[in-house]
N, C-alpha and C. Protein backbone atom coordinates (compact mmCIF):
# COMPACT_ATOMS: atom_id res chain seq x y z
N UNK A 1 93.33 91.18 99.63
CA UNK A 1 94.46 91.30 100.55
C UNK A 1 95.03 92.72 100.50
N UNK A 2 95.17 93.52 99.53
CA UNK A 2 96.27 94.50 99.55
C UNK A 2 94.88 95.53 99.79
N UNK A 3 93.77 95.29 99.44
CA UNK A 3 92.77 96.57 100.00
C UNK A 3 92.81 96.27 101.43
N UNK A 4 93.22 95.17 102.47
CA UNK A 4 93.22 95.48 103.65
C UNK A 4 94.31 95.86 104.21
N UNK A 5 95.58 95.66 103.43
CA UNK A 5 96.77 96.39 103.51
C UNK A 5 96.23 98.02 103.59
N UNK A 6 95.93 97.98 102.38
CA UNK A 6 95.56 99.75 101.90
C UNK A 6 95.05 100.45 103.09
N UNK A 7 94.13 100.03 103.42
CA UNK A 7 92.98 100.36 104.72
C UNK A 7 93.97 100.74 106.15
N UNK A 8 94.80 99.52 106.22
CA UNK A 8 95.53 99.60 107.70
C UNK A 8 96.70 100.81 107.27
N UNK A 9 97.36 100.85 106.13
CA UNK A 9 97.82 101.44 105.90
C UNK A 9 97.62 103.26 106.09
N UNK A 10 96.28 103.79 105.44
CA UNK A 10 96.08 105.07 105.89
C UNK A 10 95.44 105.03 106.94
N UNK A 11 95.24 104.18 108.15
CA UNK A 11 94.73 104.57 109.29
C UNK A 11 96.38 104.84 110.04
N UNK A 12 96.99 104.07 109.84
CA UNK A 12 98.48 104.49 110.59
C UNK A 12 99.05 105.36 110.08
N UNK A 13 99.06 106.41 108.59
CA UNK A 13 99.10 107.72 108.10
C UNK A 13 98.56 108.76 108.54
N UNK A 14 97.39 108.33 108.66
CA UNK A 14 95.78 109.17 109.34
C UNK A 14 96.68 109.56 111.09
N UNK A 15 97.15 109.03 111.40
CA UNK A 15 97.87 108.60 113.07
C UNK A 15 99.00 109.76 113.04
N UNK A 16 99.81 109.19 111.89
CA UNK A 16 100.80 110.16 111.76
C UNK A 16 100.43 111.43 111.07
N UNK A 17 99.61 111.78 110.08
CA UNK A 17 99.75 113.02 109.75
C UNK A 17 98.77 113.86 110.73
N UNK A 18 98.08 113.23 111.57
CA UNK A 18 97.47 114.01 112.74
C UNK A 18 98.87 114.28 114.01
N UNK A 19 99.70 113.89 114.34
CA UNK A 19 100.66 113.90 115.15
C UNK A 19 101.49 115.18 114.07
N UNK A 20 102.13 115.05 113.14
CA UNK A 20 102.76 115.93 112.50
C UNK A 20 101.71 117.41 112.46
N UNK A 21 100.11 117.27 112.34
CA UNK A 21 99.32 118.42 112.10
C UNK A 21 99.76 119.12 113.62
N UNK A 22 99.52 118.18 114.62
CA UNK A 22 99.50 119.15 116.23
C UNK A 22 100.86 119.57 116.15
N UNK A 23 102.15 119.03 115.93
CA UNK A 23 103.48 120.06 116.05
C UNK A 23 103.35 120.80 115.40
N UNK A 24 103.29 121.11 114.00
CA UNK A 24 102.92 122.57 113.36
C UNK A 24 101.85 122.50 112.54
N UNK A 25 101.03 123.25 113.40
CA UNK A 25 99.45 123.22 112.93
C UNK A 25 99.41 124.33 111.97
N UNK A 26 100.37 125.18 111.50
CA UNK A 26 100.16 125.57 109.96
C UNK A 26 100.62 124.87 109.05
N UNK A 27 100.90 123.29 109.03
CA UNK A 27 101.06 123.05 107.92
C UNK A 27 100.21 122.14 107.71
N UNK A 28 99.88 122.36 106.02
CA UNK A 28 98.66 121.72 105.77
C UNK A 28 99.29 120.42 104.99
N UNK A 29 99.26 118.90 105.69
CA UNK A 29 100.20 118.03 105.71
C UNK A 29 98.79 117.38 104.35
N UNK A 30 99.07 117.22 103.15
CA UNK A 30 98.47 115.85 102.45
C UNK A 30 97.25 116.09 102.18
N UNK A 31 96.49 117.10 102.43
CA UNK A 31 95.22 117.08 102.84
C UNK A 31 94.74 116.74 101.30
N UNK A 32 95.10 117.51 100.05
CA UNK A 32 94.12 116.89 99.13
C UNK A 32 94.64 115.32 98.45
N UNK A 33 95.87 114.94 99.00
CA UNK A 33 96.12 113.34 98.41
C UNK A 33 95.85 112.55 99.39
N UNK A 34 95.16 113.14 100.79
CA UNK A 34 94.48 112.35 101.55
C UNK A 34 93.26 111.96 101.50
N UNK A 35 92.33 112.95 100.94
CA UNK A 35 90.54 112.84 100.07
C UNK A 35 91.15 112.05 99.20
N UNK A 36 91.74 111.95 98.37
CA UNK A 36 91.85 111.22 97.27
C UNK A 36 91.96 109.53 97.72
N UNK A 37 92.87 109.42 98.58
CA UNK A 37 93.67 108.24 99.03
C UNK A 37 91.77 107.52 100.17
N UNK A 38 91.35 108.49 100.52
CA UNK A 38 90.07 107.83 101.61
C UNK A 38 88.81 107.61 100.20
N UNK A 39 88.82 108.45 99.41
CA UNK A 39 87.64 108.06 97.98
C UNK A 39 88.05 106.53 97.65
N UNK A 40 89.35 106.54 97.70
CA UNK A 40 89.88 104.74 96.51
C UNK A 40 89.51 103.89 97.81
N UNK A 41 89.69 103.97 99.21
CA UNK A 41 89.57 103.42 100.17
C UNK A 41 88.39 103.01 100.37
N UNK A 42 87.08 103.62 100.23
CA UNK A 42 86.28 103.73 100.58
C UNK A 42 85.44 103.20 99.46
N UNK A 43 85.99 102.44 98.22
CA UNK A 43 85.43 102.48 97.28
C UNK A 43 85.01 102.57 96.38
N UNK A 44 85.47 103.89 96.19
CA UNK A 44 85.20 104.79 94.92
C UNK A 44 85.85 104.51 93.58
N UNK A 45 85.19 104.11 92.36
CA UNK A 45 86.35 103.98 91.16
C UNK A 45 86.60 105.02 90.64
N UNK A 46 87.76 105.00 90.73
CA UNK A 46 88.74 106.45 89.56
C UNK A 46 89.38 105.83 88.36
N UNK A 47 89.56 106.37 87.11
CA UNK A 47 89.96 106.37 86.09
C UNK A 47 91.41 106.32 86.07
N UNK A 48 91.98 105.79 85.07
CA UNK A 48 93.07 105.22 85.42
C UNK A 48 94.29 106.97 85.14
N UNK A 49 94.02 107.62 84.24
CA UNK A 49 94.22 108.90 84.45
C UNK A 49 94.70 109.55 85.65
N UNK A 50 93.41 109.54 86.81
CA UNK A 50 93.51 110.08 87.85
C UNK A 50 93.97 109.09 88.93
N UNK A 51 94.26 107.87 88.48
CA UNK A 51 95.29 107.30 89.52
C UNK A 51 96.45 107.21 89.60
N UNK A 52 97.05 107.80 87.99
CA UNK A 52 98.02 108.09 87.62
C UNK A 52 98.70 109.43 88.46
N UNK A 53 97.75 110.15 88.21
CA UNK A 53 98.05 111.39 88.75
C UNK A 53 98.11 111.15 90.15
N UNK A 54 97.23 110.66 91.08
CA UNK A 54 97.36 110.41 92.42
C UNK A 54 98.68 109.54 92.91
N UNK A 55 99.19 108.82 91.95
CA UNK A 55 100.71 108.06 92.23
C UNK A 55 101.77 108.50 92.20
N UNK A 56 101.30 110.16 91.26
CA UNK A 56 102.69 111.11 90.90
C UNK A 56 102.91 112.07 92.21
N UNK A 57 101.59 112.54 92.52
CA UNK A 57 101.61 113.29 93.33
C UNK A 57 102.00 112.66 94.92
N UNK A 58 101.04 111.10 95.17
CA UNK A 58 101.80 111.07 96.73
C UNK A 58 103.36 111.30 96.53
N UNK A 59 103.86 110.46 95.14
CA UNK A 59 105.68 110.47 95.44
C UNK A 59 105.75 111.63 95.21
N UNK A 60 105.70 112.75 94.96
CA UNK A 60 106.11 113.85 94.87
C UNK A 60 106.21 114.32 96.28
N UNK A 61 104.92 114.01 97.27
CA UNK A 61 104.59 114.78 98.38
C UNK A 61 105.73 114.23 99.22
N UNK A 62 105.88 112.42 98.83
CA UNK A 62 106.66 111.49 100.04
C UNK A 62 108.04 112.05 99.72
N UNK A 63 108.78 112.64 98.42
CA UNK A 63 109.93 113.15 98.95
C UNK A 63 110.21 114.08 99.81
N UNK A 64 108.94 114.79 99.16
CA UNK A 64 109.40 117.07 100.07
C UNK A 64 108.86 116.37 101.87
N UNK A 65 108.45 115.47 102.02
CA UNK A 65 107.61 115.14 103.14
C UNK A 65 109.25 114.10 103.95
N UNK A 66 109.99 113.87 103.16
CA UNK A 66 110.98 112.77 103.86
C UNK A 66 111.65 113.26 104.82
N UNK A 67 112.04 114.32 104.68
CA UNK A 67 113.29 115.06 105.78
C UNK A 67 112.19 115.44 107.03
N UNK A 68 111.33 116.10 106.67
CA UNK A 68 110.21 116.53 107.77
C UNK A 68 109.48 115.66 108.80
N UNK A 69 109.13 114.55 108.11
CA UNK A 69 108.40 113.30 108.48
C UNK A 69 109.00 111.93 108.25
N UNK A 70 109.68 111.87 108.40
CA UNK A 70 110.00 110.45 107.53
C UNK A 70 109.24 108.90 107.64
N UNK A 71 108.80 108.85 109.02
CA UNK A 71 107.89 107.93 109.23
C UNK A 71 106.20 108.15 108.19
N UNK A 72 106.15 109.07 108.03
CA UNK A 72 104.84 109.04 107.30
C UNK A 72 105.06 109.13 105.67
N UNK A 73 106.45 109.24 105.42
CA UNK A 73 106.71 109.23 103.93
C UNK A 73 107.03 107.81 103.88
N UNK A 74 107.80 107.28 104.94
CA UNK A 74 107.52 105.71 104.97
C UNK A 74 106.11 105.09 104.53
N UNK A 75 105.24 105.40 105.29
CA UNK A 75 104.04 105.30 105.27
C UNK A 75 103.17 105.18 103.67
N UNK A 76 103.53 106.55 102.96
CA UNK A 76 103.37 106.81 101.71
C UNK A 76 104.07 106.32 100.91
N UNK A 77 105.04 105.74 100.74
CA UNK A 77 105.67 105.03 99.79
C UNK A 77 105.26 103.38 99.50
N UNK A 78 104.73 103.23 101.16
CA UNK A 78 103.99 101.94 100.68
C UNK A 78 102.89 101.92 100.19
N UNK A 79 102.05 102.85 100.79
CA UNK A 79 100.59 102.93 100.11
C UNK A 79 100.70 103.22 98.62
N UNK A 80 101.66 103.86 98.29
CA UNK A 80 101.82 103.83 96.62
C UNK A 80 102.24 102.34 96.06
N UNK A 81 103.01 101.66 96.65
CA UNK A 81 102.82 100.26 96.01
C UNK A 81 101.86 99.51 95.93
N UNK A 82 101.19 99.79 97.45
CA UNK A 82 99.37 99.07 97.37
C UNK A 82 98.29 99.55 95.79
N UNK A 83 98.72 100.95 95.66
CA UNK A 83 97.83 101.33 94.84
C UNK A 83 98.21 100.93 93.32
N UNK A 84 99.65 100.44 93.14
CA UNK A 84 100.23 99.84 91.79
C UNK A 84 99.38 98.52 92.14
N UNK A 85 99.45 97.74 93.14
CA UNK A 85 99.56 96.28 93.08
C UNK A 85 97.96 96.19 92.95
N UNK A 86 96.85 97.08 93.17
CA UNK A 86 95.96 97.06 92.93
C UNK A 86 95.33 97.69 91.78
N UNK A 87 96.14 98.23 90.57
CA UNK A 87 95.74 98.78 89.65
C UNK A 87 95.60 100.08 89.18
N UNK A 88 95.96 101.08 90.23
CA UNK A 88 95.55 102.08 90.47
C UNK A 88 96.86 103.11 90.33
């Protein structure tokens, strides 16, 4: 259940941080906690280390990202619970 959460989840991120990329296309919105976030998606097992680190970093990104975006830090705050409730 929560990997199809997960899934629907960064396709409606994927939505928004492409909408946020075309208003200012110099900013480089997520891009490496987005590889990260499509590897666990897609499958890939990571060490619990580096999921650690990937949980610090989206919340890190979803605050500096709140005032700017807020719908997609919405976005990211849930996918970080998906990735607790799944172990990660």
């Amino acid at each position: 259940m929560e990997s199809n959460e997960l899934r629907e989840q960064l396709i409606e991120l994927h939505r928004e941080l492409e909408d946020a990329t075309r208003k200012n296309p110099r900013e480089d919105v997520l891009s490496h906690v987005m590889t990260d976030i499509v590897r666990i998606a897609a499958g890939e097992d990571i060490d619990a280390d580096e999921g650690e680190n990937l949980r610090e970093r989206i919340e890190h990104q979803a605050s500096d990202f709140e005032i700017r975006h807020p719908r997609a830090a919405g976005i990211l705050r849930e996918v970080t619970d998906i990735l607790a409730k799944l172990g990660i």
